[in-house]
C-alpha atoms as a PDB file:
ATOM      1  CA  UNK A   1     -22.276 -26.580 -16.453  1.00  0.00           C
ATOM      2  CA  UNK A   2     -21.246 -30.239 -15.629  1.00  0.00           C
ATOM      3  CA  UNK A   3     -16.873 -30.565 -15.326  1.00  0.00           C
ATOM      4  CA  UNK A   4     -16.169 -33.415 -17.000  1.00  0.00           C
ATOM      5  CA  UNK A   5     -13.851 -36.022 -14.860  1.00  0.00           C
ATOM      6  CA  UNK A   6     -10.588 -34.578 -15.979  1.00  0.00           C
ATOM      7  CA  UNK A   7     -11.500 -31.278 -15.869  1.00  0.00           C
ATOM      8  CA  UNK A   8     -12.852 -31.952 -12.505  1.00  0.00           C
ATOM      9  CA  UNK A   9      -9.338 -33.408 -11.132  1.00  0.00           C
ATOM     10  CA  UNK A  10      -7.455 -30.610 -12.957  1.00  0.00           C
ATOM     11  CA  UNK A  11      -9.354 -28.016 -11.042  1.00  0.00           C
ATOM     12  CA  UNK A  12      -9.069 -29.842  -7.993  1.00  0.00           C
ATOM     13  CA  UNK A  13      -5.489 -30.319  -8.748  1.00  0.00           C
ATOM     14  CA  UNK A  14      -4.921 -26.205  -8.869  1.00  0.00           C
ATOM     15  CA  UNK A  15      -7.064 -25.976  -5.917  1.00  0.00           C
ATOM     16  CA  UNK A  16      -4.985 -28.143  -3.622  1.00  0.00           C
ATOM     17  CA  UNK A  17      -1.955 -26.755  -4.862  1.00  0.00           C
ATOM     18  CA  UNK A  18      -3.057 -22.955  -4.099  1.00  0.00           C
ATOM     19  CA  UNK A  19      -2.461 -22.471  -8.100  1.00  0.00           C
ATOM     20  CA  UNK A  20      -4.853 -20.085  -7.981  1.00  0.00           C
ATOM     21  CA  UNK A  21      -3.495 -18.484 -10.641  1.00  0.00           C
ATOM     22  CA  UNK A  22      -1.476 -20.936 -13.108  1.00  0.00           C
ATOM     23  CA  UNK A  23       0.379 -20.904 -17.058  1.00  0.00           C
ATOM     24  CA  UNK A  24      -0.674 -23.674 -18.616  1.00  0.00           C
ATOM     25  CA  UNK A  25       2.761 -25.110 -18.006  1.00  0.00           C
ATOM     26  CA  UNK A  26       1.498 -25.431 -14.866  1.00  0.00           C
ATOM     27  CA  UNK A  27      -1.101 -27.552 -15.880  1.00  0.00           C
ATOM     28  CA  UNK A  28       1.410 -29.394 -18.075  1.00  0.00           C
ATOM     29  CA  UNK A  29       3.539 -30.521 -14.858  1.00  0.00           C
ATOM     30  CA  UNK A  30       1.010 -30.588 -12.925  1.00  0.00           C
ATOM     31  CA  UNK A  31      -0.847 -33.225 -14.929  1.00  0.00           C
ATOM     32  CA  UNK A  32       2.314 -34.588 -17.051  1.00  0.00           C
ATOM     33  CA  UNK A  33       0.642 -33.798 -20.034  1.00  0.00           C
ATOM     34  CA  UNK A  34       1.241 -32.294 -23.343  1.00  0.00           C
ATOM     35  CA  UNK A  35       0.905 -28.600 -24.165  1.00  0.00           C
ATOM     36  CA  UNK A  36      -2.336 -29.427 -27.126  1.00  0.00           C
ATOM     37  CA  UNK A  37      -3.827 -31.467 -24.026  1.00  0.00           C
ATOM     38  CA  UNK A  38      -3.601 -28.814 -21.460  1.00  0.00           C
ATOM     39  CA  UNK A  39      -4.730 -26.359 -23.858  1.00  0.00           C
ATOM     40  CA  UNK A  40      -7.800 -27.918 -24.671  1.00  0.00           C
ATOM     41  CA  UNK A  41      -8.439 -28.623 -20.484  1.00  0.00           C
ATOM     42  CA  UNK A  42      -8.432 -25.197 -20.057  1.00  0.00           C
ATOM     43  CA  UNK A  43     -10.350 -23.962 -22.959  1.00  0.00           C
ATOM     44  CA  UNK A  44     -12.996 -26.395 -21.924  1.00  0.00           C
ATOM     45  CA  UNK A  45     -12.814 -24.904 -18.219  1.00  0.00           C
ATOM     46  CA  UNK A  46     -13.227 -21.083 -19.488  1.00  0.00           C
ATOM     47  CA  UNK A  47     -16.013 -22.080 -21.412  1.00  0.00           C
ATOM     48  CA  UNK A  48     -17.858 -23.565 -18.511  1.00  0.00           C
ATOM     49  CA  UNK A  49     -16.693 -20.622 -16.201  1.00  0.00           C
ATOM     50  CA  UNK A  50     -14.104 -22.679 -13.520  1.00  0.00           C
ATOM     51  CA  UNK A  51     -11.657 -20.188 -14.794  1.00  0.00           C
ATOM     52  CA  UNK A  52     -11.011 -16.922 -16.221  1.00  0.00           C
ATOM     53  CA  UNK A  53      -8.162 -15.314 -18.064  1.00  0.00           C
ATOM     54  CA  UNK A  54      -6.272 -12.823 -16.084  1.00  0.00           C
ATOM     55  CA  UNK A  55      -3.358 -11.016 -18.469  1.00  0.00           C
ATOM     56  CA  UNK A  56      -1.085 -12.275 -20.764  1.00  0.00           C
ATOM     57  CA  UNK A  57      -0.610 -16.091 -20.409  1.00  0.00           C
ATOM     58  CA  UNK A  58      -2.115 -16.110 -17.006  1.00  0.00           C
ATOM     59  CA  UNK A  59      -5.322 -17.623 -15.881  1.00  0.00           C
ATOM     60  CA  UNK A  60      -7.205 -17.829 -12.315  1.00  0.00           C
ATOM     61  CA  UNK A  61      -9.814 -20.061 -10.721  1.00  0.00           C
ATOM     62  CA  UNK A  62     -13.375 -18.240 -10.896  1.00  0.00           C
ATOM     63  CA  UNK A  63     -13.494 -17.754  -7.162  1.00  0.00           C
ATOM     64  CA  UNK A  64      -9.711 -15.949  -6.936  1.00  0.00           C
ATOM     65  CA  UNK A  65      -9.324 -12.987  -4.877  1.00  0.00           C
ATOM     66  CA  UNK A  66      -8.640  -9.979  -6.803  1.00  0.00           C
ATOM     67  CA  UNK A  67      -5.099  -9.034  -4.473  1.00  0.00           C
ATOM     68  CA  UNK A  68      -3.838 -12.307  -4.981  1.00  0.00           C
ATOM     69  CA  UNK A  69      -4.279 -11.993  -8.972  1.00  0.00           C
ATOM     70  CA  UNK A  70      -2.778  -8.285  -8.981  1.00  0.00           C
ATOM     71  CA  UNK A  71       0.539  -9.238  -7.519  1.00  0.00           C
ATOM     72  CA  UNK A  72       1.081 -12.804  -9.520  1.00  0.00           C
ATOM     73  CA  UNK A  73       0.206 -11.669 -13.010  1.00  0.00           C
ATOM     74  CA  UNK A  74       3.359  -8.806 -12.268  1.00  0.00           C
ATOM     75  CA  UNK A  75       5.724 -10.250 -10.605  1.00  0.00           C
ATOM     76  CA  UNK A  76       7.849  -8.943  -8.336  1.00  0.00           C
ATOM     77  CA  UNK A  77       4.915  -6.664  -7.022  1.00  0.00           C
ATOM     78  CA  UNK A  78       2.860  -5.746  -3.954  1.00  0.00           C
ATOM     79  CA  UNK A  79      -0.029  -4.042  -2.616  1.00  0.00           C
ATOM     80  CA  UNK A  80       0.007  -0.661  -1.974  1.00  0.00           C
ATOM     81  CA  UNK A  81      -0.805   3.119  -1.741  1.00  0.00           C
ATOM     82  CA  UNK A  82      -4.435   3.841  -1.323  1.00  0.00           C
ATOM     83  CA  UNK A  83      -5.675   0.016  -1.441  1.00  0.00           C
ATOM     84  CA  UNK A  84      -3.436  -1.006   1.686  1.00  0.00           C
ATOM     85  CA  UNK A  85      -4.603   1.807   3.308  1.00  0.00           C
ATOM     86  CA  UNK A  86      -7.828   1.166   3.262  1.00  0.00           C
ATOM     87  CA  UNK A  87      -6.957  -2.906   3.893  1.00  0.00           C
ATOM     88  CA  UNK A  88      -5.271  -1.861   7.117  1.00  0.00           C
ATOM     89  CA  UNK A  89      -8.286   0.455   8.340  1.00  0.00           C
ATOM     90  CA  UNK A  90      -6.829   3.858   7.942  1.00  0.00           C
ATOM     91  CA  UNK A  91      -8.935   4.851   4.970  1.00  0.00           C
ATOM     92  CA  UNK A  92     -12.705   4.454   5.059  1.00  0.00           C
ATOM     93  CA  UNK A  93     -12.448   4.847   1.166  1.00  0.00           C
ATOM     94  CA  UNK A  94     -12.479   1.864  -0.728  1.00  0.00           C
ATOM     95  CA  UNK A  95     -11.086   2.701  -3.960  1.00  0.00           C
ATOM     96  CA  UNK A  96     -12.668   1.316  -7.331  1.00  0.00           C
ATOM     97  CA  UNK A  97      -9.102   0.316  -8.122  1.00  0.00           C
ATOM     98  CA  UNK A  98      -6.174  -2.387  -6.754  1.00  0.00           C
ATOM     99  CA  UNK A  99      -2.846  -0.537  -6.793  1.00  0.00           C
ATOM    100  CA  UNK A 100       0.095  -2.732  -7.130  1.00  0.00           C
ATOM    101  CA  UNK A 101       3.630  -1.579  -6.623  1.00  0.00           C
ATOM    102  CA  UNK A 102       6.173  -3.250  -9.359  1.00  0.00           C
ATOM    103  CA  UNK A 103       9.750  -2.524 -10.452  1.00  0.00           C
ATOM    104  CA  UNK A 104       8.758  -3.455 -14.089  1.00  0.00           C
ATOM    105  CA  UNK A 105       6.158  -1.217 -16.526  1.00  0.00           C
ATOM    106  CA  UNK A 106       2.976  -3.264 -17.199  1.00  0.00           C
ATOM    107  CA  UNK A 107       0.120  -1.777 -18.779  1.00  0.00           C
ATOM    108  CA  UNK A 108      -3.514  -1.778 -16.230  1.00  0.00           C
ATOM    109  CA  UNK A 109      -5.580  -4.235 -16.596  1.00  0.00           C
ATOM    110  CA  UNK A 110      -8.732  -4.987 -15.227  1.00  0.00           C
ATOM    111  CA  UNK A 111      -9.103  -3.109 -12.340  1.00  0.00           C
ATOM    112  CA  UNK A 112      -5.876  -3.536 -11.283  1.00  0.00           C
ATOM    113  CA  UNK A 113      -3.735  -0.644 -11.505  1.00  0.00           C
ATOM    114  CA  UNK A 114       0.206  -0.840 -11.911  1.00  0.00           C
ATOM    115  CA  UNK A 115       2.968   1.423 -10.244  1.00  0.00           C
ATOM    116  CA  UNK A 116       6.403   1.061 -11.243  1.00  0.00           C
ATOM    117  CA  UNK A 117       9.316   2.310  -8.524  1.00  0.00           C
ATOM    118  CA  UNK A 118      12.759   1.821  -9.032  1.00  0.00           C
ATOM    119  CA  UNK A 119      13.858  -1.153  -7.540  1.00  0.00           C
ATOM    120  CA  UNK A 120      16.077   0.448  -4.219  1.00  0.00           C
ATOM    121  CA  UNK A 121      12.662   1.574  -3.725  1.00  0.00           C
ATOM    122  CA  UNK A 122      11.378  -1.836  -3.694  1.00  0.00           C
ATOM    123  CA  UNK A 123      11.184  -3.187  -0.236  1.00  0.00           C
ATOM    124  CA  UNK A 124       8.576  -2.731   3.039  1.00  0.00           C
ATOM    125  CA  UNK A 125       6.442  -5.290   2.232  1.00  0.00           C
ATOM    126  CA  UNK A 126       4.969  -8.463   3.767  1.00  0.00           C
ATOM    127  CA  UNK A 127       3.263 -11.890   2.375  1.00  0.00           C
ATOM    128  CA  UNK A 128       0.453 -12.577   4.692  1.00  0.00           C
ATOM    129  CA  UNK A 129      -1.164 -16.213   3.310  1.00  0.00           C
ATOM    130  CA  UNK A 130      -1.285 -15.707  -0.296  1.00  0.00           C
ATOM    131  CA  UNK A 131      -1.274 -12.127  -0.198  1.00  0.00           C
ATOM    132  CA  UNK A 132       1.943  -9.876  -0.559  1.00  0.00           C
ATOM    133  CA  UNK A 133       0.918  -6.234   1.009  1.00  0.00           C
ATOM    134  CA  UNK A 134       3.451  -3.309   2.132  1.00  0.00           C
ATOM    135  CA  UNK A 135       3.752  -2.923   5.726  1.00  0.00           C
ATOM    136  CA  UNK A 136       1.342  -0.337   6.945  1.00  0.00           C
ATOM    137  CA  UNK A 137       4.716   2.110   7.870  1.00  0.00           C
ATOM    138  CA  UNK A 138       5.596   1.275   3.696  1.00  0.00           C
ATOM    139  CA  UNK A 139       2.203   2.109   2.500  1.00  0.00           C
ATOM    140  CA  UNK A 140       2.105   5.503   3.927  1.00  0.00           C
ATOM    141  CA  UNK A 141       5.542   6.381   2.617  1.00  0.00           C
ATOM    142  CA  UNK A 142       4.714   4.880  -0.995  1.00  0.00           C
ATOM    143  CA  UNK A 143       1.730   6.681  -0.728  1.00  0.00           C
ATOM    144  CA  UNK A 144       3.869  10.291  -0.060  1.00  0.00           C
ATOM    145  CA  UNK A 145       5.752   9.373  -2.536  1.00  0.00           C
ATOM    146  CA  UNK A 146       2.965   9.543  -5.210  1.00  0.00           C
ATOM    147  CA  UNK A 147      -0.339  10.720  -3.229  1.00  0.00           C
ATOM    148  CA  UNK A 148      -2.125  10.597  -6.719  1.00  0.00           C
ATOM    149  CA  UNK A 149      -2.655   6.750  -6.122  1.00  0.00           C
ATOM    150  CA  UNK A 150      -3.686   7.376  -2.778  1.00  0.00           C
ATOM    151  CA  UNK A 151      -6.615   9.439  -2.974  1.00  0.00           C
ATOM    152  CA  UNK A 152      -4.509  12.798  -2.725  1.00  0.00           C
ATOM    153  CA  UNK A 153      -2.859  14.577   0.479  1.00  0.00           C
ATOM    154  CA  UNK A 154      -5.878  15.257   2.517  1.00  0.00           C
ATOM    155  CA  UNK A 155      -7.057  11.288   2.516  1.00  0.00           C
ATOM    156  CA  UNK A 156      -3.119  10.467   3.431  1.00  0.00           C
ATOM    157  CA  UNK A 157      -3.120  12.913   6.198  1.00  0.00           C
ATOM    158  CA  UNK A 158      -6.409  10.919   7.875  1.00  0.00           C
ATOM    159  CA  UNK A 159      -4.909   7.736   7.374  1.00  0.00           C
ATOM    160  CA  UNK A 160      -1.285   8.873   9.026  1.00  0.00           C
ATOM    161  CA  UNK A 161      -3.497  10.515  11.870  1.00  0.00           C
ATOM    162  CA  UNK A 162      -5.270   7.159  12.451  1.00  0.00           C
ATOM    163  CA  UNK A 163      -2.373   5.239  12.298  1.00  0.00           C
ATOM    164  CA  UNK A 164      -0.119   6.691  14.342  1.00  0.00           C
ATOM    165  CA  UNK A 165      -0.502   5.596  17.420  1.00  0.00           C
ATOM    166  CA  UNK A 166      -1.050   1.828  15.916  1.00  0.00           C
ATOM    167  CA  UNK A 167       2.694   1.744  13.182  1.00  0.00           C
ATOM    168  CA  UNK A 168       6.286   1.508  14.142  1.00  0.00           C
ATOM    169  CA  UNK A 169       6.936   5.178  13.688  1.00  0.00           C
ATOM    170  CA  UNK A 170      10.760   4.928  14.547  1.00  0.00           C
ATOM    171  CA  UNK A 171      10.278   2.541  11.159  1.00  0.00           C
ATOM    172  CA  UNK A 172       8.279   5.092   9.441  1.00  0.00           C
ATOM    173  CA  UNK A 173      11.340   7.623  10.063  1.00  0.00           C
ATOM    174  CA  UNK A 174      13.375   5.024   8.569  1.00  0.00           C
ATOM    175  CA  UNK A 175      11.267   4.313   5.551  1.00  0.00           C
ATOM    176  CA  UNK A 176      11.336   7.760   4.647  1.00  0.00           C
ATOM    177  CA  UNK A 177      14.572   8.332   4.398  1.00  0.00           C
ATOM    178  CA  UNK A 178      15.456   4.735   2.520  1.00  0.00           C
ATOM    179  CA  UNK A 179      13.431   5.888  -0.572  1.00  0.00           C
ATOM    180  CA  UNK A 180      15.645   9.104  -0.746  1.00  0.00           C
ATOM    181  CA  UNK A 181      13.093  11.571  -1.709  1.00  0.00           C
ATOM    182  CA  UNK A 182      12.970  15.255  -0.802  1.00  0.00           C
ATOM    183  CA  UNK A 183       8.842  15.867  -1.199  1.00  0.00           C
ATOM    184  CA  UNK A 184       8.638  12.418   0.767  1.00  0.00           C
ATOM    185  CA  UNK A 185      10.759  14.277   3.721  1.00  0.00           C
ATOM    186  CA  UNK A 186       8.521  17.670   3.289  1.00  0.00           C
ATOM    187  CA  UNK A 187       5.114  15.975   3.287  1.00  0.00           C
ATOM    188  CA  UNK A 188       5.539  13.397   6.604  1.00  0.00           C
ATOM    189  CA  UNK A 189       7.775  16.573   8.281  1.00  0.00           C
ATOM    190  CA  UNK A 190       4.656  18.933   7.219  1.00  0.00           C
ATOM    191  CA  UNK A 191       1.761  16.223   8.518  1.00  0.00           C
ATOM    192  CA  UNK A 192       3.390  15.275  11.528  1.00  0.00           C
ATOM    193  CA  UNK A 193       4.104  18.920  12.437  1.00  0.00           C
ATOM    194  CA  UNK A 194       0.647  19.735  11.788  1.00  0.00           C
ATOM    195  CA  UNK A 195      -0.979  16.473  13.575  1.00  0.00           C
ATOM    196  CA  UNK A 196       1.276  17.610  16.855  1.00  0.00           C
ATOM    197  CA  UNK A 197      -0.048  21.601  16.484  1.00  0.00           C
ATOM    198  CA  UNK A 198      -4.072  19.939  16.455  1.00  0.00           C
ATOM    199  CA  UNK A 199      -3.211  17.399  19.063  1.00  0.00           C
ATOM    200  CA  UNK A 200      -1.450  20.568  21.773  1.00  0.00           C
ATOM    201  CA  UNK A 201      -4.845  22.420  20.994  1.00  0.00           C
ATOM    202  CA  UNK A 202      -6.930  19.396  21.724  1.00  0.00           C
ATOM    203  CA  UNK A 203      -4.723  18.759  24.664  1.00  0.00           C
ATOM    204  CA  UNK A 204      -5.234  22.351  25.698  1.00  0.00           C
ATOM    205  CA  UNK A 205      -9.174  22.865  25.064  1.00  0.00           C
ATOM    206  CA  UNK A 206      -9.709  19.496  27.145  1.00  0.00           C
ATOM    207  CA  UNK A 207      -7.397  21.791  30.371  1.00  0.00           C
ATOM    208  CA  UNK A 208      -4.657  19.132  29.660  1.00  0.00           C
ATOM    209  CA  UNK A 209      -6.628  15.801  31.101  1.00  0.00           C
ATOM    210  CA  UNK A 210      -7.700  14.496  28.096  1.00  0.00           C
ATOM    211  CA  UNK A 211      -4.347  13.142  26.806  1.00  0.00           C
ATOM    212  CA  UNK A 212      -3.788  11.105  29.517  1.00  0.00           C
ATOM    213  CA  UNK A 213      -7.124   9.165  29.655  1.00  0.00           C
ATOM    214  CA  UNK A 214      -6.808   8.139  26.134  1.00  0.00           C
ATOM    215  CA  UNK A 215      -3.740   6.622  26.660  1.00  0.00           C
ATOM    216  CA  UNK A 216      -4.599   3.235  26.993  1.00  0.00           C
ATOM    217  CA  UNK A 217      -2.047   0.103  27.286  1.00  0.00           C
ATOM    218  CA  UNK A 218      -0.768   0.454  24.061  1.00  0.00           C
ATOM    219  CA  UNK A 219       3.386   0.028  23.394  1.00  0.00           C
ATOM    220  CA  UNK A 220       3.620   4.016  21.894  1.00  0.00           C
ATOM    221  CA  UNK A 221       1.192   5.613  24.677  1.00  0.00           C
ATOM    222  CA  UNK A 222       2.940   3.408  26.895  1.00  0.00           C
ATOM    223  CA  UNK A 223       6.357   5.547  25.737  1.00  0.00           C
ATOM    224  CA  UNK A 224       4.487   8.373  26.579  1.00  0.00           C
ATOM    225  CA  UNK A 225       3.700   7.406  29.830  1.00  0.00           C
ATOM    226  CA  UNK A 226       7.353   7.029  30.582  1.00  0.00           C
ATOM    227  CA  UNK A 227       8.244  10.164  28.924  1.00  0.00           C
ATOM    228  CA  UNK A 228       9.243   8.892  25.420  1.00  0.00           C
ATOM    229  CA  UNK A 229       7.957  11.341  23.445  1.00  0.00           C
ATOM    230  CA  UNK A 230       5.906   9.897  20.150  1.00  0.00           C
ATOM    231  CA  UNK A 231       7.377  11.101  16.840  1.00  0.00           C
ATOM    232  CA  UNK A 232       4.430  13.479  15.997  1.00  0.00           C
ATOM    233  CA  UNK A 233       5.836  15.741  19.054  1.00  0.00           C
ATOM    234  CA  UNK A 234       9.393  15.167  18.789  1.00  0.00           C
ATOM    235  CA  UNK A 235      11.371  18.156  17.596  1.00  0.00           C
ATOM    236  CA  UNK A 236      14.616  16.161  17.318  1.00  0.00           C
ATOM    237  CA  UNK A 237      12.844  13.935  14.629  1.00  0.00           C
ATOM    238  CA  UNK A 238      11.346  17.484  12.692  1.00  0.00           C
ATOM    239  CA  UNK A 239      14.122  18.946  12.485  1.00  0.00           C
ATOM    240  CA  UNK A 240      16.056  15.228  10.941  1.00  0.00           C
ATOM    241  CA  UNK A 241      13.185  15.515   8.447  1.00  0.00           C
ATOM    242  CA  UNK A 242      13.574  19.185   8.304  1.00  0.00           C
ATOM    243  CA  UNK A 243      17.375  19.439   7.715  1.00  0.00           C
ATOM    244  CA  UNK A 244      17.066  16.969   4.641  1.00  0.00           C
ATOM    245  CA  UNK A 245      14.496  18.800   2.534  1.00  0.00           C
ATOM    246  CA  UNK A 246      16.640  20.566  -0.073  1.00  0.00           C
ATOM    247  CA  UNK A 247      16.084  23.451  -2.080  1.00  0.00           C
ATOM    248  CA  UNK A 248      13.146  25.087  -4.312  1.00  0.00           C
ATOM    249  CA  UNK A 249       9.630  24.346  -3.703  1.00  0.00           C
ATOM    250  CA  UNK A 250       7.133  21.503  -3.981  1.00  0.00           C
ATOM    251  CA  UNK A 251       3.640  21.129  -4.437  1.00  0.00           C
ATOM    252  CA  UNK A 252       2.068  19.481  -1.523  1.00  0.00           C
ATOM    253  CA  UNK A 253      -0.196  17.648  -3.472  1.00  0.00           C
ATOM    254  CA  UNK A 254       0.877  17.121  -6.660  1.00  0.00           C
ATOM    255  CA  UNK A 255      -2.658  16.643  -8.349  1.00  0.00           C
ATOM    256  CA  UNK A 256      -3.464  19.793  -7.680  1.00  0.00           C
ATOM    257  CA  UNK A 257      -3.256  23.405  -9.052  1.00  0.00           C
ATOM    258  CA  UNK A 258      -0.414  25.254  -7.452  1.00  0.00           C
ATOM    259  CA  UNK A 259      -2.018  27.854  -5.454  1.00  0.00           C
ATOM    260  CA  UNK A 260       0.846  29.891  -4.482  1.00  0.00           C
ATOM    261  CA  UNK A 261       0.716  29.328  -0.559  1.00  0.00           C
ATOM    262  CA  UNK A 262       4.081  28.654   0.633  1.00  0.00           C
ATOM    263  CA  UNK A 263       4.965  26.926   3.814  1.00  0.00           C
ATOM    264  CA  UNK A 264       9.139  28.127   3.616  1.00  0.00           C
ATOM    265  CA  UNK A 265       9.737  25.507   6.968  1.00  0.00           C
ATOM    266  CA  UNK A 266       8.864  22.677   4.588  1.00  0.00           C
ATOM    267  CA  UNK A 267       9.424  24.565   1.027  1.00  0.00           C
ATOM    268  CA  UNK A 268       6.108  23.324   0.051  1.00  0.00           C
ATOM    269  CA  UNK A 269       2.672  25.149  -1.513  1.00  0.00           C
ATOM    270  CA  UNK A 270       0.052  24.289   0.576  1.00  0.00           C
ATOM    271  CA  UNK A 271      -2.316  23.715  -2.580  1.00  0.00           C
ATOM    272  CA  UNK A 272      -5.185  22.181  -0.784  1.00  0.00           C
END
């Protein structure tokens, strides 16, 4: 359907201004028109399908990528948990939903699906163009944090062992610790153990060589190279993790059944 000429240079308007998703106050100062005007501009452009509504007040130009919508109809949010790992390649899943991180409670909508975290928990996170994504070292913890949103502990453990040659794992460490969570501590001190027990086996089956002809020119197998050892194989960095985990056990997976399979290094039931 035809845009009429001011409908045309309103959605041009939005377009050059990266509004792509506006108020109609936006159109108001946008324009310098009245509220009754902009009203009817956009009820004119829904109709002929240049824009959609997207939550409460907000709509978005027809052609608007999802992840920008998700974290400007709840703002302050970002991407996260399962959906940024997949984004950053270290899940092969693509989930049906768009998990969004946010300090304040908003109901899902659409496909988009809303976690609220306390706000000293709010940080890790990067705007790359219009998008605003935790960093890949953020997403893992967030996603240890509540592995339900992530596609549980066995698609977290994949993405940490793809990853973790590729993150900043002395941020990782770091990351862990800021969100000041005990099963955050047990789960990364549990994986990483675990990853270093399949990687000496590996290491061992291969009669030792094959460690050192995957090691490539990147900057952590480049530590390795000069002796630095990665944080998977550390036992300084374990035991950091280790000596922080508390008292009483944890589920590993919290989505699951408990099954009554306690690990008492990490005070956690292996339930999967």
């Amino acid at each position: 359907m035809q845009l009429s000429k001011l409908e045309e240079e309103t959605y041009e308007e939005l377009r050059k201004k990266d509004l792509n998703v506006f108020k109609i106050r936006d159109i108001c100062l946008l324009l310098k028109i009245k509220k009754t005007k902009a009203y009817n501009i956009i009820k004119a452009l829904k109709k002929k399908k240049a824009i959609k509504p997207v939550g409460k007040r907000f709509f978005a130009l027809n052609n608007a990528d999802d992840f920008i919508i998700a974290t400007s109809v709840n703002h302050p949010s970002y991407i996260s948990f399962w959906t940024a790992l997949n984004y950053y390649g270290f899940s092969d899943q693509n989930p049906k939903k768009i998990f969004i991180a946010t300090t304040k409670y908003s109901k899902d909508l659409n496909n988009f699906k809303f976690i609220t975290i306390s706000k000293n928990r709010f940080f890790g996170y990067v705007q790359i163009n219009n998008l605003i994504i935790a960093e890949k070292e953020k997403a893992i913890i967030d996603s240890l944090l509540f592995p339900k949103y992530s596609g549980g502990i066995k698609e977290i453990e994949t993405s940490i062992k793809k990853s973790i040659d590729i993150i900043n794992q002395n941020k990782l460490i770091e990351y862990a610790f800021r969100v000041k969570n005990k099963a955050v501590l047990r789960r990364l001190g549990f994986i990483l153990e675990k990853i270093n027990l399949n990687k000496e086996f590996q290491s061992q089956q291969a009669g030792g060589y094959s460690l050192s002809l995957q090691m490539g020119t990147n900057e952590n197998n480049r530590s390795k190279l000069w002796g630095i050892k990665p944080i998977w194989s550390n036992k300084k960095i374990i035991a950091r993790l280790n000596a922080k985990i508390g008292k009483g056990f944890e589920l590993l997976d919290p989505s699951l059944e408990k099954k009554n399979n306690f690990n008492k290094k990490w005070l956690l039931d292996i339930n999967i």
